[in-house]
N, C-alpha and C. Protein backbone atom coordinates (compact mmCIF):
# COMPACT_ATOMS: atom_id res chain seq x y z
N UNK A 1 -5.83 -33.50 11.60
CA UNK A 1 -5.15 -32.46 10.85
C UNK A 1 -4.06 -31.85 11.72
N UNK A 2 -3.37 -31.64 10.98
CA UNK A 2 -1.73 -31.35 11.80
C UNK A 2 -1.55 -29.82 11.88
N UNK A 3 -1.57 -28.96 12.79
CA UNK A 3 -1.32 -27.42 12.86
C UNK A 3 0.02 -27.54 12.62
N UNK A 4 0.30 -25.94 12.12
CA UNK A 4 1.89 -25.25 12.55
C UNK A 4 1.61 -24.22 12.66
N UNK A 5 2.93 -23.97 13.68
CA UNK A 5 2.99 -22.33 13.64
C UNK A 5 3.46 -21.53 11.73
N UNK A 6 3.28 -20.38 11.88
CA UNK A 6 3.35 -19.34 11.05
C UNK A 6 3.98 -18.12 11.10
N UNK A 7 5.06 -18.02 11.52
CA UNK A 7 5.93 -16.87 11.60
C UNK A 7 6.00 -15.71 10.44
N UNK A 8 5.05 -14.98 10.56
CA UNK A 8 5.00 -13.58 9.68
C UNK A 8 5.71 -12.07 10.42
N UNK A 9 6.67 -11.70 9.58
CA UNK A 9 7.44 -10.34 9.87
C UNK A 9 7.12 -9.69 9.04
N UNK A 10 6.49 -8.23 9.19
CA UNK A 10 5.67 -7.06 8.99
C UNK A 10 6.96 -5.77 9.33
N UNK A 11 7.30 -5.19 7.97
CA UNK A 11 7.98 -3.88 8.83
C UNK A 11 7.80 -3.17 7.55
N UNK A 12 7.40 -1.90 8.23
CA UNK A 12 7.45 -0.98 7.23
C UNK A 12 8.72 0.11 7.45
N UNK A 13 10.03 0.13 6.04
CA UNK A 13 10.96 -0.27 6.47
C UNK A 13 11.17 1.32 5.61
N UNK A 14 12.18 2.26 5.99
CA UNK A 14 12.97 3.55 5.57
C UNK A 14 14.35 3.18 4.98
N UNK A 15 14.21 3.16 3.95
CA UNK A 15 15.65 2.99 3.18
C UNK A 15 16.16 1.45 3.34
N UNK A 16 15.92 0.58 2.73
CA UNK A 16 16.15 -0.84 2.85
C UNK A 16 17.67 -1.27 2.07
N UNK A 17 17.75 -0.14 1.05
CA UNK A 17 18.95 -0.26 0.69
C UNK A 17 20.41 0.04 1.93
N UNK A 18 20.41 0.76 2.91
CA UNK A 18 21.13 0.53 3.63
C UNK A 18 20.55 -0.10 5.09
N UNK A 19 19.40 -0.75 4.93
CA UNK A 19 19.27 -1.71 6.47
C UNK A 19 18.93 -3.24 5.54
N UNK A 20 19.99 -3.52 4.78
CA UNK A 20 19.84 -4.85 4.57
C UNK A 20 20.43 -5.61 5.50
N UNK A 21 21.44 -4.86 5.77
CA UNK A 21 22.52 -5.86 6.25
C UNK A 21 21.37 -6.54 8.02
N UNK A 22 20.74 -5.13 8.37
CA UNK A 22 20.27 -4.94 9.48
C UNK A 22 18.76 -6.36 9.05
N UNK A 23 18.46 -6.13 8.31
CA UNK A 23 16.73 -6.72 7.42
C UNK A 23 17.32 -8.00 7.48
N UNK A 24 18.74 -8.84 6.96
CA UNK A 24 19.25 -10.01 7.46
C UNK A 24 19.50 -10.48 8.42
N UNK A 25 20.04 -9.82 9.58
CA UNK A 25 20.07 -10.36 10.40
C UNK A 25 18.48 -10.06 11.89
N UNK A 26 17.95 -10.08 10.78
CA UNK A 26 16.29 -10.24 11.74
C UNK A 26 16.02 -11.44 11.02
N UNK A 27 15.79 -11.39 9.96
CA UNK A 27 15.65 -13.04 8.98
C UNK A 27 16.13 -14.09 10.16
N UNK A 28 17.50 -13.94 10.00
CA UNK A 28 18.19 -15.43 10.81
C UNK A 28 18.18 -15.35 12.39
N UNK A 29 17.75 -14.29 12.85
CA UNK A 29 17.49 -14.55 14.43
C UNK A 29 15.57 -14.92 14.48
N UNK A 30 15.21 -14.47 13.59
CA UNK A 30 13.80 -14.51 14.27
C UNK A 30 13.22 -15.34 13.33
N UNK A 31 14.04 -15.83 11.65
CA UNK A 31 13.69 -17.37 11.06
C UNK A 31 11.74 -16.90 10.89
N UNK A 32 11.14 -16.01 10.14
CA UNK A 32 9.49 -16.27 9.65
C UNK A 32 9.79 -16.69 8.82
N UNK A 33 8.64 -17.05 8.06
CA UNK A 33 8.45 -18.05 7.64
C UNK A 33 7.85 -17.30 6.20
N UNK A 34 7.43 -15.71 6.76
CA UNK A 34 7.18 -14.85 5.37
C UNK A 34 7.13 -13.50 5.97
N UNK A 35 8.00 -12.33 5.23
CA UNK A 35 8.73 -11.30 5.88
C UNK A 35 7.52 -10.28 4.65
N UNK A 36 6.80 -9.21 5.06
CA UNK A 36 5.95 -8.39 4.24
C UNK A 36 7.08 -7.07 4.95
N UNK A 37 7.58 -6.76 3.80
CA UNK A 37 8.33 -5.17 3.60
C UNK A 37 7.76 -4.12 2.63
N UNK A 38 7.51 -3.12 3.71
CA UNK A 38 6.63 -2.07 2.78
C UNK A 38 8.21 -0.88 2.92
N UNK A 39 8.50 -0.73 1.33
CA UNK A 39 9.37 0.49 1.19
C UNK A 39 9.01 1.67 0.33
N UNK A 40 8.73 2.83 1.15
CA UNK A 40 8.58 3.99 0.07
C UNK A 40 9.45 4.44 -1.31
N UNK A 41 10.65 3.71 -0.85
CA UNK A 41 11.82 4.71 -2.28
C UNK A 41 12.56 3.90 -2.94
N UNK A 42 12.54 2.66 -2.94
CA UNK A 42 12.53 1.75 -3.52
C UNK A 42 12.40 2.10 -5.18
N UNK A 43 13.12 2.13 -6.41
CA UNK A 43 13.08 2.44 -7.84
C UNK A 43 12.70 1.06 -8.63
N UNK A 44 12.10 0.75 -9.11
CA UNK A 44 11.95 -0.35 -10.26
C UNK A 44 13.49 -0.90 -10.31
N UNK A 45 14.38 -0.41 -10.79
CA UNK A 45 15.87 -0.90 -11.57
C UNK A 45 16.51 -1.66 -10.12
N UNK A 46 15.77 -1.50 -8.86
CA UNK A 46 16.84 -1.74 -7.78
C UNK A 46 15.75 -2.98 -6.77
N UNK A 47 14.54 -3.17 -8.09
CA UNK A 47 14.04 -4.58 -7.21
C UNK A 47 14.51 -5.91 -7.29
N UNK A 48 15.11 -6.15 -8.34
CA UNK A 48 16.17 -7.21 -8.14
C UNK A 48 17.04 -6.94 -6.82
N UNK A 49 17.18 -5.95 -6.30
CA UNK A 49 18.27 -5.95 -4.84
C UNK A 49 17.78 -6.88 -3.61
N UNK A 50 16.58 -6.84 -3.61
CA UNK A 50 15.65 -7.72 -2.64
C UNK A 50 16.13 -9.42 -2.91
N UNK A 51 16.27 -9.54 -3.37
CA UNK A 51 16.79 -11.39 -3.66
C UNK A 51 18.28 -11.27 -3.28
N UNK A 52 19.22 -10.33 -2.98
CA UNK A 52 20.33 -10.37 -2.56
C UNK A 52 20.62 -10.10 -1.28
N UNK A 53 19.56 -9.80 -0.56
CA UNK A 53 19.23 -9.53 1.33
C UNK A 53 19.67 -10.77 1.95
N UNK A 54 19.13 -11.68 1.49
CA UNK A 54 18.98 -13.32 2.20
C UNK A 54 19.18 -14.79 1.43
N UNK A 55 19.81 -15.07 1.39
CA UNK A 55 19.88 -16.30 0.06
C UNK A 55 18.76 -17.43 0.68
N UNK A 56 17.69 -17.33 1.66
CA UNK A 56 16.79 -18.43 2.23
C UNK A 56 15.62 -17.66 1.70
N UNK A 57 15.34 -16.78 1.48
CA UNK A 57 14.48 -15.88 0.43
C UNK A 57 14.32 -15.65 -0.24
N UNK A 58 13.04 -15.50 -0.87
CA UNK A 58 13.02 -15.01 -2.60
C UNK A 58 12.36 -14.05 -2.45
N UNK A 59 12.17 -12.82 -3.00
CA UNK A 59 11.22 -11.53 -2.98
C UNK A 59 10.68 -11.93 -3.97
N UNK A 60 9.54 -11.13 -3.76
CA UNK A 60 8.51 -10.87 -4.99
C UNK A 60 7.45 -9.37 -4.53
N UNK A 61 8.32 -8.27 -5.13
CA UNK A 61 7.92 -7.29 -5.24
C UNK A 61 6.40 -6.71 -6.09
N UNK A 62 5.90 -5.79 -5.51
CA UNK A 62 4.68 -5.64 -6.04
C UNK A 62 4.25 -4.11 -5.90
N UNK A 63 4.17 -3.56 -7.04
CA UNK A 63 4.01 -2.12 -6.82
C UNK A 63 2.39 -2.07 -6.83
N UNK A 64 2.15 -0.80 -5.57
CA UNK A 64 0.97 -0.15 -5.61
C UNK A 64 0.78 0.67 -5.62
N UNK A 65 2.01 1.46 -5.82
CA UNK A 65 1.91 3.04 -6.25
C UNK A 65 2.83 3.14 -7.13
N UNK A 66 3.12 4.45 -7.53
CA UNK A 66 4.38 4.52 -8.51
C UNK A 66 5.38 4.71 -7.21
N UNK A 67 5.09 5.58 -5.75
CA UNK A 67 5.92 5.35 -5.38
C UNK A 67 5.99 4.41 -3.84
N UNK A 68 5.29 3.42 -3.95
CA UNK A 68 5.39 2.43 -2.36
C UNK A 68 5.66 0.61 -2.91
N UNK A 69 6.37 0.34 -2.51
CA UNK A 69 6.67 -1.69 -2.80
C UNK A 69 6.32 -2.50 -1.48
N UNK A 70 5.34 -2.97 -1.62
CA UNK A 70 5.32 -4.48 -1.16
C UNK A 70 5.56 -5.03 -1.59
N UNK A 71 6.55 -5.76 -0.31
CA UNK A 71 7.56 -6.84 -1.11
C UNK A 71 7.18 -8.44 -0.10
N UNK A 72 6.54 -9.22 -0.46
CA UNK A 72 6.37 -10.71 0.83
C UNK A 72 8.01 -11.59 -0.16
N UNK A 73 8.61 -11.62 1.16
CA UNK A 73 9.53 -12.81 0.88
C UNK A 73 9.07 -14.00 1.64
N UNK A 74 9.41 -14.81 1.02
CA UNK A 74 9.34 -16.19 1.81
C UNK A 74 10.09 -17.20 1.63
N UNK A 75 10.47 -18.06 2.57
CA UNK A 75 11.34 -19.11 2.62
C UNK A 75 11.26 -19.95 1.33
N UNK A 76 12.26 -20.42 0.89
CA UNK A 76 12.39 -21.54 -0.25
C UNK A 76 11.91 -22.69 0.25
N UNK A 77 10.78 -22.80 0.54
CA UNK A 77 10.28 -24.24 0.91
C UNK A 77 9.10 -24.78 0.15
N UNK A 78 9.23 -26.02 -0.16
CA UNK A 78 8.13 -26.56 -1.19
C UNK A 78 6.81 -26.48 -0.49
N UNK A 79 6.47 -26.50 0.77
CA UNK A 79 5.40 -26.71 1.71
C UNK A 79 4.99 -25.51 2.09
N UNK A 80 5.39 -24.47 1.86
CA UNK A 80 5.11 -23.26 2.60
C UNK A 80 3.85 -22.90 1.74
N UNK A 81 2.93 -22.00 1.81
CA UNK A 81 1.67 -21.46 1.40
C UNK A 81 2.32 -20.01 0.87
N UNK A 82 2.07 -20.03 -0.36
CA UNK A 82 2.23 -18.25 -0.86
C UNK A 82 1.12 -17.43 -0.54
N UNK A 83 1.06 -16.35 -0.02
CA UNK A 83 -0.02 -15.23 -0.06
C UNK A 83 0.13 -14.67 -0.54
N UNK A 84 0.67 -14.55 -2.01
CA UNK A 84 0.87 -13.29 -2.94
C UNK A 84 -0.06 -13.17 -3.78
């Protein structure tokens, strides 16, 4: 059986609407493999914004409060394992 590594990025993140630019360029230097973003203020109408951070990502947002989002992105890869 063949191991791999697993590159998981964890940040619990203050205003993501202005640290995208910052939230991208951690993506392409540090390349995981699945990025878990916890944002407090995050609105419903502005979770589509998360798929426009990284074009090697897809979000998939998930509310657990009315007001906190976990969001796991993960690479567009057919092989990768979802934990959502």
């Amino acid at each position: 059986m063949e191991t791999r590594e697993l590159r998981i990025l964890n940040w619990n993140i203050r205003g993501i609407m202005s640290s995208a630019l910052c939230l991208s360029n951690i993506l392409d230097s540090k390349k995981p493999d699945v990025a878990v973003i916890c944002e407090h203020k995050l609105s419903n109408p502005n979770l589509t914004f998360l798929d426009s951070i990284h074009s090697d990502y897809k979000a998939y947002p998930s509310r657990l409060t009315t007001d906190v989002t976990n969001t796991v992105a993960k690479k567009k890869k057919k092989d990768l394992i979802q934990f959502v």
